[in-house]
Protein backbone atom coordinates (compact mmCIF):
# COMPACT_ATOMS: atom_id res chain seq x y z
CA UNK A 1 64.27 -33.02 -66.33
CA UNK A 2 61.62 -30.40 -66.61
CA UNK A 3 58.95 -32.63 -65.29
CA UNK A 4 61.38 -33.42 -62.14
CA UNK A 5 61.71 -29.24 -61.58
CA UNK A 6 57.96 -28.87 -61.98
CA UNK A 7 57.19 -31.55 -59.25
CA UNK A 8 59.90 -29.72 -56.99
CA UNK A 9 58.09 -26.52 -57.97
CA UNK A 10 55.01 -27.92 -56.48
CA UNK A 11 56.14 -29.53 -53.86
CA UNK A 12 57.48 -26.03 -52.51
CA UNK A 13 54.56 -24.06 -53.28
CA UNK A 14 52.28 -26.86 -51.40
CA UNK A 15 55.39 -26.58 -48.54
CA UNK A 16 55.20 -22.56 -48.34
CA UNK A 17 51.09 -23.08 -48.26
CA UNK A 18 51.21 -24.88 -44.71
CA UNK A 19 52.17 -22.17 -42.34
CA UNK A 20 50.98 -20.85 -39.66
CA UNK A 21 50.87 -17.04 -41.40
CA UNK A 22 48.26 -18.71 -44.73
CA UNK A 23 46.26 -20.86 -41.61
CA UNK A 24 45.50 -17.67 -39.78
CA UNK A 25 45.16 -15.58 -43.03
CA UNK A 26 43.30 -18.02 -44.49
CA UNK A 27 41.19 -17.90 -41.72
CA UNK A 28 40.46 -14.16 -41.86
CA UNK A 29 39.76 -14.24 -45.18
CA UNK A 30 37.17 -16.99 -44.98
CA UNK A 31 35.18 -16.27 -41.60
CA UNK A 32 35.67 -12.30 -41.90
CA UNK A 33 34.98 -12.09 -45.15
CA UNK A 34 38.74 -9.55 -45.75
CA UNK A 35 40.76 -9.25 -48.15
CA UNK A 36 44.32 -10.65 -48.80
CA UNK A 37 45.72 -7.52 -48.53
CA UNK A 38 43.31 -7.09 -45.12
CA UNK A 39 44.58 -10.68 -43.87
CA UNK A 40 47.88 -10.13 -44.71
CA UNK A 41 47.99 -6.56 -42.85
CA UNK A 42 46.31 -7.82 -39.72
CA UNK A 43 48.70 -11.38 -39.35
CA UNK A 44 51.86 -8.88 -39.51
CA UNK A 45 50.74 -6.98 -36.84
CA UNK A 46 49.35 -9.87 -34.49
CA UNK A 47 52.85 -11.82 -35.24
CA UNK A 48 54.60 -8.99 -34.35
CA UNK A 49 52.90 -8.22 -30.85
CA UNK A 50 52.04 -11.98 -29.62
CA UNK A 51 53.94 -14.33 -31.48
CA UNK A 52 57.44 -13.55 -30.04
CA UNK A 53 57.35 -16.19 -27.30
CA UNK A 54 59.68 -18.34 -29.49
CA UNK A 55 63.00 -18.95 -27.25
CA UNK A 56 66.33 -16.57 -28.32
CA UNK A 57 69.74 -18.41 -29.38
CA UNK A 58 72.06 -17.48 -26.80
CA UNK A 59 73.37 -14.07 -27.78
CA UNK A 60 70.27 -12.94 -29.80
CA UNK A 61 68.26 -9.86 -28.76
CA UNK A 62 64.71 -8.64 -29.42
CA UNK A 63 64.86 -4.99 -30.87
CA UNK A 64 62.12 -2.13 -31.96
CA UNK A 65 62.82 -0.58 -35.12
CA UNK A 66 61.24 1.28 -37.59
CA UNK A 67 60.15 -0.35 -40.53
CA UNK A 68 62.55 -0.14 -43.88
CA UNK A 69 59.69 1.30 -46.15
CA UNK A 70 59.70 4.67 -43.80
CA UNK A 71 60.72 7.64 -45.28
CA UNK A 72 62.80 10.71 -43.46
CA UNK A 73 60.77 12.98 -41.92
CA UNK A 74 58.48 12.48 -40.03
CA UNK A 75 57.81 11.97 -36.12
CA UNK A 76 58.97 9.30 -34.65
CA UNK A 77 55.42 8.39 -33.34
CA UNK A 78 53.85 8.40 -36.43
CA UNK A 79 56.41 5.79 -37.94
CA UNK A 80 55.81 2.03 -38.12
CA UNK A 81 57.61 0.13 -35.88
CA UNK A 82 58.75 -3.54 -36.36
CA UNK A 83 60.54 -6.31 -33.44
CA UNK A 84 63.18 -7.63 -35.15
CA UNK A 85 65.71 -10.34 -33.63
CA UNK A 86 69.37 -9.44 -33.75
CA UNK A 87 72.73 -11.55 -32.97
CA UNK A 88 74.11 -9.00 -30.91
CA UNK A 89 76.99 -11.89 -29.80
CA UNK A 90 78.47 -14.83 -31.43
CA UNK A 91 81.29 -17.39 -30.41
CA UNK A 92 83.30 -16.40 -33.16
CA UNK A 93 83.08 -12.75 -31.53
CA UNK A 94 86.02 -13.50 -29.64
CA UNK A 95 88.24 -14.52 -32.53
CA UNK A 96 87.51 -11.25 -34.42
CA UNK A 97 88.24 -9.19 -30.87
CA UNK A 98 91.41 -11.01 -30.13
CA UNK A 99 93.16 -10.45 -33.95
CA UNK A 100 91.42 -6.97 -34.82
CA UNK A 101 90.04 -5.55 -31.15
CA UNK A 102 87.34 -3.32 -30.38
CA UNK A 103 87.10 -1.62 -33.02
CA UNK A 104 87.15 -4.54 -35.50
CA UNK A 105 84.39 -6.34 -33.30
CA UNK A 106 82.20 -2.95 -33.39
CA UNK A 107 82.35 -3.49 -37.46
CA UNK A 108 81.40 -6.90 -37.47
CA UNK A 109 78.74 -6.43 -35.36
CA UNK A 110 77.53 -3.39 -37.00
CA UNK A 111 77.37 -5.06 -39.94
CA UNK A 112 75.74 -8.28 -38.84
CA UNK A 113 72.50 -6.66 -36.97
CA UNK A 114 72.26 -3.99 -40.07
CA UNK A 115 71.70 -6.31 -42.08
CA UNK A 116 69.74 -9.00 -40.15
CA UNK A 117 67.05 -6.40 -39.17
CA UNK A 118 66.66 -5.25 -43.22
CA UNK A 119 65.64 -8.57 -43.81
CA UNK A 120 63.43 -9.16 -41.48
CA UNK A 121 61.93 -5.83 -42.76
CA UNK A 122 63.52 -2.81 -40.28
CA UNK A 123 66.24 -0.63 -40.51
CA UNK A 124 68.33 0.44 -37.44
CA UNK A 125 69.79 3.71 -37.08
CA UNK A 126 73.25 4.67 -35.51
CA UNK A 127 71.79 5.58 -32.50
CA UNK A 128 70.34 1.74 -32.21
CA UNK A 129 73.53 0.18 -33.13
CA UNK A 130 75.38 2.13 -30.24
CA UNK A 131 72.67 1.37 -27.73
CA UNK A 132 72.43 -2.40 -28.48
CA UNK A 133 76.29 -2.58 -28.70
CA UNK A 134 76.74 -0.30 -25.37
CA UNK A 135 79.21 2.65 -26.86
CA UNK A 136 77.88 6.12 -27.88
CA UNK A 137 76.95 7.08 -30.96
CA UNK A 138 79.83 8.63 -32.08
CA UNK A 139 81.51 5.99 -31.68
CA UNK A 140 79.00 4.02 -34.77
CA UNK A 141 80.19 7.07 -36.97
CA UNK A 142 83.56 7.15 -36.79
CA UNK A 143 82.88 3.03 -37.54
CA UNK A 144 80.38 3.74 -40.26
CA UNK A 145 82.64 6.65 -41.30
CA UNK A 146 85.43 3.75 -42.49
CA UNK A 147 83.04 1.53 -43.46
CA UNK A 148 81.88 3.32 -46.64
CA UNK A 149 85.46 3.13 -47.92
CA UNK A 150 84.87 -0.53 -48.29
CA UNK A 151 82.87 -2.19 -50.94
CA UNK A 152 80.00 -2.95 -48.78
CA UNK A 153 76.84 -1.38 -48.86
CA UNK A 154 75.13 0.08 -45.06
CA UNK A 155 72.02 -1.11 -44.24
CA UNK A 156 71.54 1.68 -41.76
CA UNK A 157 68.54 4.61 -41.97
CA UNK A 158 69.63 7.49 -41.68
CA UNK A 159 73.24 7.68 -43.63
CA UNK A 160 73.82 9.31 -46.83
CA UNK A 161 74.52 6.15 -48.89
CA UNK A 162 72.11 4.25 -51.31
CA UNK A 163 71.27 1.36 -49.85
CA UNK A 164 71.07 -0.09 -53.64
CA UNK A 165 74.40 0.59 -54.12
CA UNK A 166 77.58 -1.97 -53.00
CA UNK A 167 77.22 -5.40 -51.91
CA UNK A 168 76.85 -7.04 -48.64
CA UNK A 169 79.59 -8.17 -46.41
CA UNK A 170 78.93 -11.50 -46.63
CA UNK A 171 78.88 -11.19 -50.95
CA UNK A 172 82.57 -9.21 -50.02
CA UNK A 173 83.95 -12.18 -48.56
CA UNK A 174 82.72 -14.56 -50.58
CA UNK A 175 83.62 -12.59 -53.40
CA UNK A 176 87.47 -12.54 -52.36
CA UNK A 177 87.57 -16.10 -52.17
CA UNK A 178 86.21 -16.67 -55.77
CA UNK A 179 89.55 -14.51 -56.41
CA UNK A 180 91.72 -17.15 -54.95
CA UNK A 181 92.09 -15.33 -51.67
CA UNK A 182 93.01 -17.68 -48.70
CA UNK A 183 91.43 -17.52 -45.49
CA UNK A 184 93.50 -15.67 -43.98
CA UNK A 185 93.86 -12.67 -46.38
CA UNK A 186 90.18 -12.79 -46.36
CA UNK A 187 90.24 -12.63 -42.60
CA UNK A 188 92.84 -9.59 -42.75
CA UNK A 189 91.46 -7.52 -45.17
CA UNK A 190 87.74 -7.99 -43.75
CA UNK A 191 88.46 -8.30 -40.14
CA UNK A 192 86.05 -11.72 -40.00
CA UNK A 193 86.27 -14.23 -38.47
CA UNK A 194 87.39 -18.07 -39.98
CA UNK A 195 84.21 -19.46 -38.90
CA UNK A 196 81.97 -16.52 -40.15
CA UNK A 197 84.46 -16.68 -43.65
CA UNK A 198 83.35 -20.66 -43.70
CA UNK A 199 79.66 -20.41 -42.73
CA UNK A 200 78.77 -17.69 -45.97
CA UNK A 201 81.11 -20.24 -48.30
CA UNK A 202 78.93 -22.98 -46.58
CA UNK A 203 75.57 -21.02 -47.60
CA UNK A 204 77.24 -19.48 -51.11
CA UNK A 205 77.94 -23.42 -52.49
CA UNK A 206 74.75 -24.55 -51.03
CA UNK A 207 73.22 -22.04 -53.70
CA UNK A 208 75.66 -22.79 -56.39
CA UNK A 209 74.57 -26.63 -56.31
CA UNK A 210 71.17 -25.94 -55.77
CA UNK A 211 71.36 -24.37 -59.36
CA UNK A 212 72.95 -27.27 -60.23
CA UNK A 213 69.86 -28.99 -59.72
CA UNK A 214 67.97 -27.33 -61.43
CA UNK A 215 66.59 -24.85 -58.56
CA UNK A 216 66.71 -21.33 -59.58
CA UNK A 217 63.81 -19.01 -57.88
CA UNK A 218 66.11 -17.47 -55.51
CA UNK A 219 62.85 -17.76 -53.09
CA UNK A 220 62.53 -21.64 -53.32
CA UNK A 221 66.33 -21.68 -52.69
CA UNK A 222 66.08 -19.65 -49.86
CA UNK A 223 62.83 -21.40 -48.31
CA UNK A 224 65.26 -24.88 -48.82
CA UNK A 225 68.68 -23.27 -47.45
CA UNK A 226 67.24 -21.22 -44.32
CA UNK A 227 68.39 -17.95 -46.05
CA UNK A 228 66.81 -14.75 -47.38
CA UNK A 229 66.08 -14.63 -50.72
CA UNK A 230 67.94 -10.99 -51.01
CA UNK A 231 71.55 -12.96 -49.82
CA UNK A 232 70.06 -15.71 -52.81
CA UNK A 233 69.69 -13.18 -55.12
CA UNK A 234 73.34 -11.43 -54.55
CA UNK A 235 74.90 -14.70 -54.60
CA UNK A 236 73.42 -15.51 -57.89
CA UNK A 237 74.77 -12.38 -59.81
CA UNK A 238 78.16 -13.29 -57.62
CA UNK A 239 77.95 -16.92 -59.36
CA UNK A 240 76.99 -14.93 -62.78
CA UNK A 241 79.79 -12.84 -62.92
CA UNK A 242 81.89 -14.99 -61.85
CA UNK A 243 81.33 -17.43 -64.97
CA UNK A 244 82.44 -14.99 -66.99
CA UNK A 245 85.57 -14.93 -65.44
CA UNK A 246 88.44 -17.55 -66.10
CA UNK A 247 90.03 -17.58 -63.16
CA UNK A 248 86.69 -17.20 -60.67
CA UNK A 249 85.07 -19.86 -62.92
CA UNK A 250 87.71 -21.99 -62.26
CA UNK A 251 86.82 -21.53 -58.86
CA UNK A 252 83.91 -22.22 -59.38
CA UNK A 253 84.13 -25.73 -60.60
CA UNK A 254 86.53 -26.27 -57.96
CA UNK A 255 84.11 -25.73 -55.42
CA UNK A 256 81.34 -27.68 -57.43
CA UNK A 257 84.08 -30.79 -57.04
CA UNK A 258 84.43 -30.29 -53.37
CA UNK A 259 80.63 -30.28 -52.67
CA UNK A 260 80.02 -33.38 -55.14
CA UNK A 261 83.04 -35.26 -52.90
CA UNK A 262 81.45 -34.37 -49.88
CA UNK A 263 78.11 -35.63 -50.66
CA UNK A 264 79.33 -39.16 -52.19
CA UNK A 265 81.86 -39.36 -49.14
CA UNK A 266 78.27 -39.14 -46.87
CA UNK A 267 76.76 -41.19 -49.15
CA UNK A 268 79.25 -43.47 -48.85
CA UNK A 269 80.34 -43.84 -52.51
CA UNK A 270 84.19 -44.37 -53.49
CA UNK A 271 85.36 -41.18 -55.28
CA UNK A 272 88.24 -40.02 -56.89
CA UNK A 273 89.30 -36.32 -55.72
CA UNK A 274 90.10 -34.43 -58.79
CA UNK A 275 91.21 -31.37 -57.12
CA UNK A 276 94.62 -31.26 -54.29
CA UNK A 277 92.79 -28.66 -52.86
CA UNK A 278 91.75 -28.65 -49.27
CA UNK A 279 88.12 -29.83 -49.04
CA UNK A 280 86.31 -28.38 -45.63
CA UNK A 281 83.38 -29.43 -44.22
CA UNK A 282 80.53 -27.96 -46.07
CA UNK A 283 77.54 -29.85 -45.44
């Protein structure tokens, strides 16, 4: 077994090597004669201004913000900036508009982009939100204003809220489902949509069988799964705690059962359900 998880180990760090950011650092490094730290500084800034030819998924927008490790202060122009891609629309939009309206839509959306451009290294202010969204600024407050009496945590600069503090919304919803929450009080008391509520249970049991496996860097995960490794990491203390807990552990398992069904049922194995619980399409 440990053999097996040191040739997957390898395998990913030999995957993660062939990129085009190590070719072109690499590069740097061995016909300039820089340093890592040179290479590295130099590719960020090059990707950033000429590599953003890459086609946008319908509803995406490209977006100038300034970089998450700036501090309050100082000018504007003497801040580092950083193009980050945002899904200012989604199909399940609509849903969330027609049950909560406007102002439920703003929320979603506010949260979506806030977090989107953190991980891609940015932080967008109030002001941004409004502007990409089209409604004034005021309007983001009085939004962000009920937001912090939720659990989540605001990844917005500018606000006077630790962004260490609180949990993402996608970690919220998830989190209400490991306490036997249906969909639709998870849709009420979130204001999501069912297809958003799926896709982060999709992406939460994709991590909970990668551990299964045997996979634990919450980078390798990420790198496998298409996800951050921050959203890894908060789903893994989500999956920690909730082993501690009875009744979320036995929600667990539950959801260990419906992934293990799915993939035999693709495999095309015979399997005995164990669980009368609905089984949706994960995979």
């Amino acid at each position: 077994m440990e053999l097996r998880s040191e040739q997957r180990r390898a395998t990913y760090r030999r995957l993660a090597e062939k990129t085009r950011q190590r070719q072109f650092i690499e590069a740097l490094e061995s016909e300039f004669e820089l340093s890592p730290r040179e290479s590295k500084g130099i590719y960020e800034v090059v990707e950033e201004m000429f590599f953003e030819d890459e086609p946008l998924r319908e509803g995406q927008v490209r977006y100038v913000a300034v970089g998450a490790e700036e501090i309050s202060g100082p000018a504007m122009s003497g801040l580092r900036k950083k193009t980050v891609v945002l899904t200012r629309d989604e199909q399940s939009d609509l849903d969330v508009e027609r049950d909560h309206g406007r102002g439920g839509i703003r929320k979603v959306k506010l949260l979506r982009m806030t977090e989107e451009a953190y991980d891609q290294g940015a932080l967008l202010t109030q002001e941004d939100v409004g502007r990409i969204i089209g409604v004034s600024s005021r309007t983001i407050r009085r939004d962000v204003s009920q937001l912090t009496h939720t659990p989540v945590k605001l990844y917005l600069r500018g606000i006077q809220r630790d962004i260490g503090r609180g949990i993402s919304h996608k970690v919220w919803i998830v989190g209400l489902y490991l306490e036997w929450k249906t969909y639709s009080e998870i849709q009420r008391i979130t204001g999501h949509s069912l297809g958003s509520i799926k896709t982060y249970l999709n992406d939460f049991a994709r991590v909970l069988m990668a551990r299964e496996r045997g996979i634990v860097a919450p980078e390798e995960i990420g790198y496998y799964i298409g996800r951050s490794a921050r959203l890894v990491k908060e789903y893994v203390v989500l999956i920690e705690q909730a082993e501690n807990k009875p009744e979320q552990k036995g929600r667990i398992e539950s959801l260990k059962e419906q992934m293990k069904y799915l993939e035999r049922e693709k495999r095309g194995i015979e399997f005995k359900k164990k669980h009368s619980g609905m089984v949706w399409r994960l995979l």
